[in-house]
N, C-alpha and C. Protein backbone atom coordinates (compact mmCIF):
# COMPACT_ATOMS: atom_id res chain seq x y z
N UNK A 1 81.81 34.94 48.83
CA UNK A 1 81.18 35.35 47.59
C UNK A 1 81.38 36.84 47.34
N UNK A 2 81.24 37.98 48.37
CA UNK A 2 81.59 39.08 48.25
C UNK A 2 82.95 39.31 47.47
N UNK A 3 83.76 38.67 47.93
CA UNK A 3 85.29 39.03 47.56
C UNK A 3 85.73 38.50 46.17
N UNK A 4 84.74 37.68 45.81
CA UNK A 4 84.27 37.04 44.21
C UNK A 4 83.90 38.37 43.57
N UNK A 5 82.83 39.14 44.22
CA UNK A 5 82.06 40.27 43.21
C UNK A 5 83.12 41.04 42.88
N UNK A 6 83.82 41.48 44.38
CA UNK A 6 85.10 42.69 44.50
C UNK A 6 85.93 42.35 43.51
N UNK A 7 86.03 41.29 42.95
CA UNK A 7 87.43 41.19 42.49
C UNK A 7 86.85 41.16 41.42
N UNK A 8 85.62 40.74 40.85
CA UNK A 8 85.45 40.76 39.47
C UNK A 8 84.91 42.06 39.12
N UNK A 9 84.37 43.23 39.88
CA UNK A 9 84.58 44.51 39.70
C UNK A 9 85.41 45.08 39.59
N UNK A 10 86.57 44.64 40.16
CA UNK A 10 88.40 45.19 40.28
C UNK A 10 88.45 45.08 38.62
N UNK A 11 88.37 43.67 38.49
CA UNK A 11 88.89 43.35 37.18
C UNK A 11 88.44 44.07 36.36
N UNK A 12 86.99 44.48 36.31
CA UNK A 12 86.42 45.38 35.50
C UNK A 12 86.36 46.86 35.17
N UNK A 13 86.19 47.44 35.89
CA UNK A 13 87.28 48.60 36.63
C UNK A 13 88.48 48.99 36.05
N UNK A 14 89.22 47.89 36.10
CA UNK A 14 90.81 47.95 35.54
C UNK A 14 90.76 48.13 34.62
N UNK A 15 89.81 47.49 33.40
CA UNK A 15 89.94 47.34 32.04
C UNK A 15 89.05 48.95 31.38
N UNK A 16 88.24 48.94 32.25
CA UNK A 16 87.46 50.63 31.59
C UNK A 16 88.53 51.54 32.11
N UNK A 17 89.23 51.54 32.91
CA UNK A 17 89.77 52.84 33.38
C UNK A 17 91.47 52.62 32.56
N UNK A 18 91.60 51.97 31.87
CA UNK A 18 93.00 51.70 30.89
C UNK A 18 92.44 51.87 29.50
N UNK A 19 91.22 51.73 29.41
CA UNK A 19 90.84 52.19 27.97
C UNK A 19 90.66 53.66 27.56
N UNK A 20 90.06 53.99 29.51
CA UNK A 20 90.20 55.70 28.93
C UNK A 20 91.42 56.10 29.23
N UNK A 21 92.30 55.52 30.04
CA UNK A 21 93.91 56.31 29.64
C UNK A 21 94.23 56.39 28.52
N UNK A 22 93.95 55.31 27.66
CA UNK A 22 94.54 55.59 25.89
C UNK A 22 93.57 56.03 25.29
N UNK A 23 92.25 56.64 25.62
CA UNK A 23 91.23 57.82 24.96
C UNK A 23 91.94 58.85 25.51
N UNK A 24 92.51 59.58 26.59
CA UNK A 24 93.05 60.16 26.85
C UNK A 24 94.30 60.83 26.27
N UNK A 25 94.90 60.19 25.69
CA UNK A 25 95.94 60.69 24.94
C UNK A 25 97.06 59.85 25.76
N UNK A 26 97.39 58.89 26.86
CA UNK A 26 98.26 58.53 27.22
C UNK A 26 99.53 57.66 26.68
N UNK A 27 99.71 58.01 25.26
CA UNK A 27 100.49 57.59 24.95
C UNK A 27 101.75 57.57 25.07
N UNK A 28 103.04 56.26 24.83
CA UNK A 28 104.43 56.66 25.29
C UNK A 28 104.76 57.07 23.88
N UNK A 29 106.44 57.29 24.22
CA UNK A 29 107.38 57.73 23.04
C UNK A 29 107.19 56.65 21.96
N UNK A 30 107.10 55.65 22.23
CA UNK A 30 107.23 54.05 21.38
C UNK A 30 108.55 53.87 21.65
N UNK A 31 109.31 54.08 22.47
CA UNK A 31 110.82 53.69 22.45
C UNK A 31 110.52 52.40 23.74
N UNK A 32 111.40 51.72 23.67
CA UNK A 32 111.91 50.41 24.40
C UNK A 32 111.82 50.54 25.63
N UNK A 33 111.73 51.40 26.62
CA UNK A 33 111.65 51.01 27.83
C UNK A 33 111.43 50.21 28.34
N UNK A 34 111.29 49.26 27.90
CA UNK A 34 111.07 47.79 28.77
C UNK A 34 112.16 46.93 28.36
N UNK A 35 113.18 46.91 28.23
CA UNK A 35 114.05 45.86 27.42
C UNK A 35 114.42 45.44 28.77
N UNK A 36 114.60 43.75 29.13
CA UNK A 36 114.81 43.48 29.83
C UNK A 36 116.64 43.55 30.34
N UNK A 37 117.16 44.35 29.61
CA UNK A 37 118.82 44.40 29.83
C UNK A 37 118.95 45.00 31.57
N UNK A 38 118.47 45.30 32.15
CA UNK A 38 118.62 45.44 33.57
C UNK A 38 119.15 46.72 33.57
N UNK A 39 119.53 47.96 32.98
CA UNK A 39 120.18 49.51 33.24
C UNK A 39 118.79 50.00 34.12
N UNK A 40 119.91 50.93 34.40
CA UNK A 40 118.72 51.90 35.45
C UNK A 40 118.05 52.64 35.06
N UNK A 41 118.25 52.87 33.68
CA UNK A 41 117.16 54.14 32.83
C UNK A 41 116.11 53.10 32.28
N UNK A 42 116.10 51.81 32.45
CA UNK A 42 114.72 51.57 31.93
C UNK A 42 113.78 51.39 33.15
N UNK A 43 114.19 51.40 34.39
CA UNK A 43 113.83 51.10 35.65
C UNK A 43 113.20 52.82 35.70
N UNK A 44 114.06 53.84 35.81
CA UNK A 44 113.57 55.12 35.83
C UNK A 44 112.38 55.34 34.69
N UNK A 45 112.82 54.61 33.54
CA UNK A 45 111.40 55.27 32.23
C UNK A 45 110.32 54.53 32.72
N UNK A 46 110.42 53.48 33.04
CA UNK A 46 108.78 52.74 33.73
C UNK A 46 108.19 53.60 35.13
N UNK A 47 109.24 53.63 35.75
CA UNK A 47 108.15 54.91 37.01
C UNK A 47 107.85 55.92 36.21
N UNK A 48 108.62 56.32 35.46
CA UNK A 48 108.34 58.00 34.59
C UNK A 48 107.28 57.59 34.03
N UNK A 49 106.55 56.46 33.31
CA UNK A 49 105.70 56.33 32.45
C UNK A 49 104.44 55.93 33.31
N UNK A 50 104.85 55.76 34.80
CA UNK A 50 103.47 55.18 35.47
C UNK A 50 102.87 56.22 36.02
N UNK A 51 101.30 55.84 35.44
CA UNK A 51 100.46 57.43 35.70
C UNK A 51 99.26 56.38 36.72
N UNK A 52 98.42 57.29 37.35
CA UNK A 52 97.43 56.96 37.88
C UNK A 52 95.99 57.72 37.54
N UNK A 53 95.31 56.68 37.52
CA UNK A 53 93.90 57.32 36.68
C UNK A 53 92.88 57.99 38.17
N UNK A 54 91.96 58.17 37.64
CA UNK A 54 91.08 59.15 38.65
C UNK A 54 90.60 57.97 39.23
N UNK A 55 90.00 56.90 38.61
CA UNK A 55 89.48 55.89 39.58
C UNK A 55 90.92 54.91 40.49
N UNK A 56 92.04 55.67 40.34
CA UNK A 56 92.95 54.83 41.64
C UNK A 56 93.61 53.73 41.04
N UNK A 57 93.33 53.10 39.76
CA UNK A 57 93.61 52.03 39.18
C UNK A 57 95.29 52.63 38.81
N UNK A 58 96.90 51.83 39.26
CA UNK A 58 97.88 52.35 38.47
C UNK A 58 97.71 51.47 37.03
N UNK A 59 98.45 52.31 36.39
CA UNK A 59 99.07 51.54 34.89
C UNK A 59 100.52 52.07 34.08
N UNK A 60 100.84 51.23 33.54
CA UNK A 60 101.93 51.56 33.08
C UNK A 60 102.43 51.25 31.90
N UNK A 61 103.32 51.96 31.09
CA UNK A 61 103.32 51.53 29.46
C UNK A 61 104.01 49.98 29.55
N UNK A 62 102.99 49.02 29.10
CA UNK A 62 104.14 47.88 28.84
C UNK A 62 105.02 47.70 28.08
N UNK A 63 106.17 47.17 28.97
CA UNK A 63 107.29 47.10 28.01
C UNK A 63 107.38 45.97 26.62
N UNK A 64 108.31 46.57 25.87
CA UNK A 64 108.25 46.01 24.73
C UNK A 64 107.92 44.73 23.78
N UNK A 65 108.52 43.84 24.64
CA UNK A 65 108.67 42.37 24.48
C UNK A 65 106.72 42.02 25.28
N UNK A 66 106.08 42.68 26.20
CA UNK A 66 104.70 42.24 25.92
C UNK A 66 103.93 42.91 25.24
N UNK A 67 104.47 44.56 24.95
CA UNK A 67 103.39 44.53 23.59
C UNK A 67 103.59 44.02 22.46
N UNK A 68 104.66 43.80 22.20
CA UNK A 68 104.76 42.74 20.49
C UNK A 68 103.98 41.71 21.09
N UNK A 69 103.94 41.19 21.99
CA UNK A 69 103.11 39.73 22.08
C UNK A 69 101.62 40.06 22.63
N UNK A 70 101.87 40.81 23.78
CA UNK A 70 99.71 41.04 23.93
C UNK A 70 99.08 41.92 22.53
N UNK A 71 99.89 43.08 21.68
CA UNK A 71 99.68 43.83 20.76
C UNK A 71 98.40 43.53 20.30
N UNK A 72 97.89 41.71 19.75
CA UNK A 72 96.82 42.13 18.58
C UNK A 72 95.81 41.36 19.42
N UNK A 73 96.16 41.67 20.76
CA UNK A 73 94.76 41.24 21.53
C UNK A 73 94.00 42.83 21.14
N UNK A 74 92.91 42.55 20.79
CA UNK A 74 91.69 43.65 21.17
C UNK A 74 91.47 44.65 22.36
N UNK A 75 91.84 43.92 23.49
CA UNK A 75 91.39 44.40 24.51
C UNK A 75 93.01 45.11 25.08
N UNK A 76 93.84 45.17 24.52
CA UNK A 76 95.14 45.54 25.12
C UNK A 76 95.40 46.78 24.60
N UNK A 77 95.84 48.10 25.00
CA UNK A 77 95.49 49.37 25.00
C UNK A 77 96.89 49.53 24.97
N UNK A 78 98.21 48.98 25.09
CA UNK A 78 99.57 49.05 25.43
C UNK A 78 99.85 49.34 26.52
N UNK A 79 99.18 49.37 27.75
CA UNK A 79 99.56 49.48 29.18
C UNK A 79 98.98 48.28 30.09
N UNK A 80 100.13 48.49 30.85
CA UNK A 80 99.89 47.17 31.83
C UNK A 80 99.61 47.57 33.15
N UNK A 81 98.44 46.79 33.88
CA UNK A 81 97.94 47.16 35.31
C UNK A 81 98.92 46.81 36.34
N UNK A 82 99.20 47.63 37.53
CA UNK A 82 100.45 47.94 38.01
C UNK A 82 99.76 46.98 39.30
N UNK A 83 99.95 45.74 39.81
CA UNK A 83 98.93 45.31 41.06
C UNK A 83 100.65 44.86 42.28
N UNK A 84 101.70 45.70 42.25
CA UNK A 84 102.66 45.44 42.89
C UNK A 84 102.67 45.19 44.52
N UNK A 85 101.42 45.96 44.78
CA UNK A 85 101.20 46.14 46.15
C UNK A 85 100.06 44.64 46.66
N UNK A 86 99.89 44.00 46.20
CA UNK A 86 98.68 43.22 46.45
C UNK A 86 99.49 41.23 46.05
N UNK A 87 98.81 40.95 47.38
CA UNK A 87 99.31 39.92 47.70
C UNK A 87 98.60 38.36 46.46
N UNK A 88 97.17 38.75 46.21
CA UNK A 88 96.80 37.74 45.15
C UNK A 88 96.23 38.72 44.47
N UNK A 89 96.45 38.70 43.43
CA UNK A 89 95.29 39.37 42.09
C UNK A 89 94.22 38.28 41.05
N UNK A 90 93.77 38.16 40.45
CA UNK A 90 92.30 37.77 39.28
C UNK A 90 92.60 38.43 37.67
N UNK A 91 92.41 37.20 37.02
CA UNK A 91 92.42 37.41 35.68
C UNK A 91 91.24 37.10 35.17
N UNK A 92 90.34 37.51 34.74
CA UNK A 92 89.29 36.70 34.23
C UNK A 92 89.68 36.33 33.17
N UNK A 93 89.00 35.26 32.87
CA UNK A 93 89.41 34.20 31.48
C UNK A 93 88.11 33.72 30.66
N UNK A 94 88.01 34.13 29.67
CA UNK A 94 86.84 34.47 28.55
C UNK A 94 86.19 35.80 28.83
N UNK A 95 86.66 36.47 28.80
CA UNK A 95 86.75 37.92 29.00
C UNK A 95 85.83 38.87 27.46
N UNK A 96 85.70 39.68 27.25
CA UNK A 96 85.03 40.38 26.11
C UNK A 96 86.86 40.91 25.51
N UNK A 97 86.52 40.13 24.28
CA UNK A 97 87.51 40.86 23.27
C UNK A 97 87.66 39.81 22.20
N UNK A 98 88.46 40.55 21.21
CA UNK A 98 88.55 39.41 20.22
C UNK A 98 87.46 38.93 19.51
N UNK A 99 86.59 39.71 19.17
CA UNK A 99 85.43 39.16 18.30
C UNK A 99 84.51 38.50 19.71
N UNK A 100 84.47 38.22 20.57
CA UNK A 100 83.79 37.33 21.41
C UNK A 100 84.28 37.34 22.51
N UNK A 101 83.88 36.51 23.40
CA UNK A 101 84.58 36.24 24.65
C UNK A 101 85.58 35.20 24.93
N UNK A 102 86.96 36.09 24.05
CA UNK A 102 87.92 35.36 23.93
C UNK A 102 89.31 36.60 24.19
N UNK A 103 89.49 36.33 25.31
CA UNK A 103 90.55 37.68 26.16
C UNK A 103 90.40 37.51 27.69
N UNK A 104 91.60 37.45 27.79
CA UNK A 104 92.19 37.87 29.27
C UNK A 104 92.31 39.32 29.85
N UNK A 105 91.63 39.63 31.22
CA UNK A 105 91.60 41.11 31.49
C UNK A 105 91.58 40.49 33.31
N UNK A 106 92.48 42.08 33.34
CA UNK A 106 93.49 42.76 32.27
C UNK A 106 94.29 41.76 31.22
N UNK A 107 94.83 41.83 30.54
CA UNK A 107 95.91 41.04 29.82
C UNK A 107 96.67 41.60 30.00
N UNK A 108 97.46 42.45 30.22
CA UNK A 108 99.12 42.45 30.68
C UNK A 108 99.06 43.37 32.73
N UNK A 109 99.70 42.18 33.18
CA UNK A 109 99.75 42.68 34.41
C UNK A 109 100.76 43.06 35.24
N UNK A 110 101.35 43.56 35.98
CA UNK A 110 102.83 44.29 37.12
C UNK A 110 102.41 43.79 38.53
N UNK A 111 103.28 42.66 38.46
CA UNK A 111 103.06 42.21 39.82
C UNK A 111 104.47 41.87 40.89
N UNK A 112 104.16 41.62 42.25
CA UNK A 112 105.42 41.32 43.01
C UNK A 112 106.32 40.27 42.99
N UNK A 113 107.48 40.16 43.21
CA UNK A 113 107.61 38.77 43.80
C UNK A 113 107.02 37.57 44.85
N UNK A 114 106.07 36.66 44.48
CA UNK A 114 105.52 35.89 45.44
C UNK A 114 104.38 36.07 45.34
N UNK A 115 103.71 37.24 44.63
CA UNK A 115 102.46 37.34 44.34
C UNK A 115 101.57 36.16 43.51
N UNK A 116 100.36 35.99 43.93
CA UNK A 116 99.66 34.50 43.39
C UNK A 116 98.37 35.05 42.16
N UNK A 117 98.64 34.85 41.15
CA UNK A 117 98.21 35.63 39.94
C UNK A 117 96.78 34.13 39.77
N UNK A 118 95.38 34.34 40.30
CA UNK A 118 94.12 33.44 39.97
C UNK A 118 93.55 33.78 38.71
N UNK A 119 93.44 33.13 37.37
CA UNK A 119 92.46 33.06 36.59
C UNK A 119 91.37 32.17 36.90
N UNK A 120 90.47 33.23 36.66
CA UNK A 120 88.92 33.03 36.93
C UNK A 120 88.23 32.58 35.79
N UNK A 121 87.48 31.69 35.41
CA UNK A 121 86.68 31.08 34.03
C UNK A 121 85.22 31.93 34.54
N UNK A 122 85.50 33.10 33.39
CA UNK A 122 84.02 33.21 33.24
C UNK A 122 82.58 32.87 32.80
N UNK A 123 83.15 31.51 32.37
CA UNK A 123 81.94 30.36 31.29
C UNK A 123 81.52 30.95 30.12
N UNK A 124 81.87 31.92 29.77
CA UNK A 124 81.90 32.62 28.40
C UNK A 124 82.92 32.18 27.10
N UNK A 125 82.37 31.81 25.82
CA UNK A 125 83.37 31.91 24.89
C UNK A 125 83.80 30.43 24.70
N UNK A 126 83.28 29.50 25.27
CA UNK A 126 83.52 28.08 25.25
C UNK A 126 85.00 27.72 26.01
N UNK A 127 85.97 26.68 25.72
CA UNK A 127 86.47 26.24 26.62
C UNK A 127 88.01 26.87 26.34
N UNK A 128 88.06 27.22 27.75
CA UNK A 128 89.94 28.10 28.12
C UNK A 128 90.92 27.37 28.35
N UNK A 129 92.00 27.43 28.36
CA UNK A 129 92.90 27.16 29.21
C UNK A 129 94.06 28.29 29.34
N UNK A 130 95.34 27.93 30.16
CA UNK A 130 96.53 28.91 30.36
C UNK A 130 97.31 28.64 30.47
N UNK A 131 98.35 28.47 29.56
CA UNK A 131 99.53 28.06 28.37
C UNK A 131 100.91 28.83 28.96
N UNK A 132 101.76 28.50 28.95
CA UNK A 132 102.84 29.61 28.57
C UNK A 132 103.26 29.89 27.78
N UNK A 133 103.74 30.42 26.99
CA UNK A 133 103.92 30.61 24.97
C UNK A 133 105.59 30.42 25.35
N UNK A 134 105.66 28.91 24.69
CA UNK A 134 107.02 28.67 24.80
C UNK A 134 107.44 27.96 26.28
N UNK A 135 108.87 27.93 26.69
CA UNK A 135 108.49 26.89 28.04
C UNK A 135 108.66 27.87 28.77
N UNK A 136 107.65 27.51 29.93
CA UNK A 136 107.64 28.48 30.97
C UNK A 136 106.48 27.84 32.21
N UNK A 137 106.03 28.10 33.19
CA UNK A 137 105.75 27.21 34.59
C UNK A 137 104.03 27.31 34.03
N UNK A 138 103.23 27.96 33.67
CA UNK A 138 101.94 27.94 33.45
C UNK A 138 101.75 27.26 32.69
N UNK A 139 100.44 25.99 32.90
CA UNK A 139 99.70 25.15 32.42
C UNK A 139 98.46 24.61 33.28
N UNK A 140 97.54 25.07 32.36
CA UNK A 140 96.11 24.85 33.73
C UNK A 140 95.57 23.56 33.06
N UNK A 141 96.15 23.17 31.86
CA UNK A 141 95.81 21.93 31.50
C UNK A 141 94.65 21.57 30.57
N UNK A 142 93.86 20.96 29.99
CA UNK A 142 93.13 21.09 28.93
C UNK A 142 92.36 22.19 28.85
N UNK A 143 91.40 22.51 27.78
CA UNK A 143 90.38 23.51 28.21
C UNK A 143 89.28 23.49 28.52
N UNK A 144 88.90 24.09 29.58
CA UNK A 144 87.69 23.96 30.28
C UNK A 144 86.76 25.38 30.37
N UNK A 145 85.15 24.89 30.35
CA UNK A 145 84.65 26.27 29.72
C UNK A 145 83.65 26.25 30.91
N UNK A 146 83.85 25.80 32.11
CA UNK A 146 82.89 25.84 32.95
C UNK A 146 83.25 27.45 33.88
N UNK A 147 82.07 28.06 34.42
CA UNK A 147 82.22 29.25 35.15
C UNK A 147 82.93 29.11 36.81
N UNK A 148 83.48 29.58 36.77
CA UNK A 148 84.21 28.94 38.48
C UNK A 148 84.95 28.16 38.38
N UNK A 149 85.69 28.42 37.17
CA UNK A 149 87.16 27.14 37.45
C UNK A 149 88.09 28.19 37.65
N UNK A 150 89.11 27.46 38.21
CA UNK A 150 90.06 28.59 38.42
C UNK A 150 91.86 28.28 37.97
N UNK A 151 92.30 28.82 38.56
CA UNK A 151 93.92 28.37 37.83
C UNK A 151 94.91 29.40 38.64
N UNK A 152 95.72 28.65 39.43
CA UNK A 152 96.60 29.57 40.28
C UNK A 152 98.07 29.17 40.29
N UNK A 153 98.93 30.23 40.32
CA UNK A 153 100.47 30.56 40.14
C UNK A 153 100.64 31.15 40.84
N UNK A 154 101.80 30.79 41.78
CA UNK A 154 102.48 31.83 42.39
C UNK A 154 103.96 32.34 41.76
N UNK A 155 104.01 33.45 41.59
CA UNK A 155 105.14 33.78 40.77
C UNK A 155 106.63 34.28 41.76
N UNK A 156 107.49 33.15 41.70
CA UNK A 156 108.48 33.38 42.91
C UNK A 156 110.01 34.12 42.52
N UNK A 157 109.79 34.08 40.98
CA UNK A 157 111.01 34.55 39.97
C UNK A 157 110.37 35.95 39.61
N UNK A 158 111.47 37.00 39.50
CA UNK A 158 110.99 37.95 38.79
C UNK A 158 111.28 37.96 36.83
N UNK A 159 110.75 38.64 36.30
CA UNK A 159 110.66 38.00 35.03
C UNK A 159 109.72 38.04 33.91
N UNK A 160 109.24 38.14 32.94
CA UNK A 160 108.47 38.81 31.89
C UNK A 160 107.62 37.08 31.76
N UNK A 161 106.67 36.80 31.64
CA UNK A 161 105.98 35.47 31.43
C UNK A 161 104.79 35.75 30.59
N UNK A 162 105.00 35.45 29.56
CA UNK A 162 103.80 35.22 28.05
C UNK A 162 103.25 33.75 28.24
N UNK A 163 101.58 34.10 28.25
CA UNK A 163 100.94 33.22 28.08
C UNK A 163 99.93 33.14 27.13
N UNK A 164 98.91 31.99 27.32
CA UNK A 164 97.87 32.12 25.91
C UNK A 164 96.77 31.26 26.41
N UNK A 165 95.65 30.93 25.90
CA UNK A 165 94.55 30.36 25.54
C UNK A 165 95.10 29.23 24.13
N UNK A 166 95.17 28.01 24.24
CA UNK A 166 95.83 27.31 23.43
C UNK A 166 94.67 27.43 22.44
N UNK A 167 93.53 27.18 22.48
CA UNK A 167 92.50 26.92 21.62
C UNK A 167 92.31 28.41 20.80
N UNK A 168 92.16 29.73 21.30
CA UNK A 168 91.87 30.94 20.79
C UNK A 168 93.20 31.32 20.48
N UNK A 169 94.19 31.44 20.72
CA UNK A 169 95.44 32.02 20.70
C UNK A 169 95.46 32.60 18.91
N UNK A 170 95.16 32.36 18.07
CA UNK A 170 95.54 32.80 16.95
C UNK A 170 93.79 33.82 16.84
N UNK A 171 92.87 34.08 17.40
CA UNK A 171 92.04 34.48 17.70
C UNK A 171 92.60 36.27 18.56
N UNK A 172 93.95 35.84 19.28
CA UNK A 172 94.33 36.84 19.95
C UNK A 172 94.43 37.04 21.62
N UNK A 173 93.99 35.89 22.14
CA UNK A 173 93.76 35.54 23.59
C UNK A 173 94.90 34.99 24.02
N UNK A 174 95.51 36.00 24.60
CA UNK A 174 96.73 36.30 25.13
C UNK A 174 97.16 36.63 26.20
N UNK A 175 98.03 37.11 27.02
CA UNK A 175 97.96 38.04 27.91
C UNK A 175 99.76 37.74 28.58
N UNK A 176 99.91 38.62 29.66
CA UNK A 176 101.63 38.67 30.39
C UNK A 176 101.48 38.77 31.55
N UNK A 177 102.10 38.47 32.57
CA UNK A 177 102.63 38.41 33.62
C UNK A 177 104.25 39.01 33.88
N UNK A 178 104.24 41.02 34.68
CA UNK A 178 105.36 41.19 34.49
C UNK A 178 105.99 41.20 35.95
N UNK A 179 106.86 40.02 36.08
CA UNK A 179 107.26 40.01 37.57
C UNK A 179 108.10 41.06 38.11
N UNK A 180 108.32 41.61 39.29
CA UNK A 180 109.51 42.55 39.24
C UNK A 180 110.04 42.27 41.26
């Protein structure tokens, strides 16, 4: 149960300390650095762009192709939480955003190869699920609005992965998975 609280403080944590990076002024150029074409200057502009906040949390400007798609979530600030070093990470799911508790947080995340990405149902916001927008390996299957459900992926490809909330999705409940 401890490692329940930890992680849903992590999660929380993550999301205040990325909101004050963009109160902060942390904004990028708006140029492309993220295009998935594989050169080495977009590999160099993403370390160049990854800053670390006072509370320890990394982040980094997400690249392009997930802010056009996380963009008109509420809760998405244009940077993505950097969790490269960590073997499972937590998404909570009915999250505060979007008019309600309808958002994924973080919603855009930087993770490893092999890393096991858990959404957590916070019983908030009525019933979730986790989609891939378009074909892709995530599907947690109808939606369910109970607290303590969960939904797990291990991500073994590296690779940009857009997902959604099938029911809220035009609501804005969104979020990415950026493999590397």
């Amino acid at each position: 149960m401890l490692d329940d609280l930890d992680r849903r403080t992590f999660i929380r944590t993550t999301a205040a300390v990325s909101g004050a990076g963009l109160l902060a002024g942390c904004g990028g150029s708006g140029g492309d650095g993220g295009s998935s074409d594989g050169g080495d200057g977009d590999a160099e502009a993403t370390e160049a762009e990854t800053t670390e906040s006072g509370g320890g949390m990394e982040t980094a400007e997400a690249p392009e192709e997930v802010a056009n798609y996380v963009g008109d979530s509420s809760n998405f600030d244009g940077s993505m939480v950097v969790l490269t070093d960590q073997d499972e990470v937590s998404v909570a799911v009915g999250a505060e955003g979007n008019g309600g508790a309808f958002a994924f947080d973080p919603p855009a995340i930087n993770v490893s190869t092999g890393t096991t990405v858990v959404w957590e149902w916070t019983g908030q916001g009525a019933g979730h699920n986790v989609v891939s927008e378009g074909e892709g390996p995530l599907d947690s299957g109808s939606a369910v609005a109970e607290e303590g459900t969960t939904y797990e992926y291990t991500f073994e490809e590296s690779g940009t992965y857009l997902y959604n909330c099938v029911p809220h999705r035009a609501l804005g409940m969104v979020g990415a998975v950026v493999v590397e």
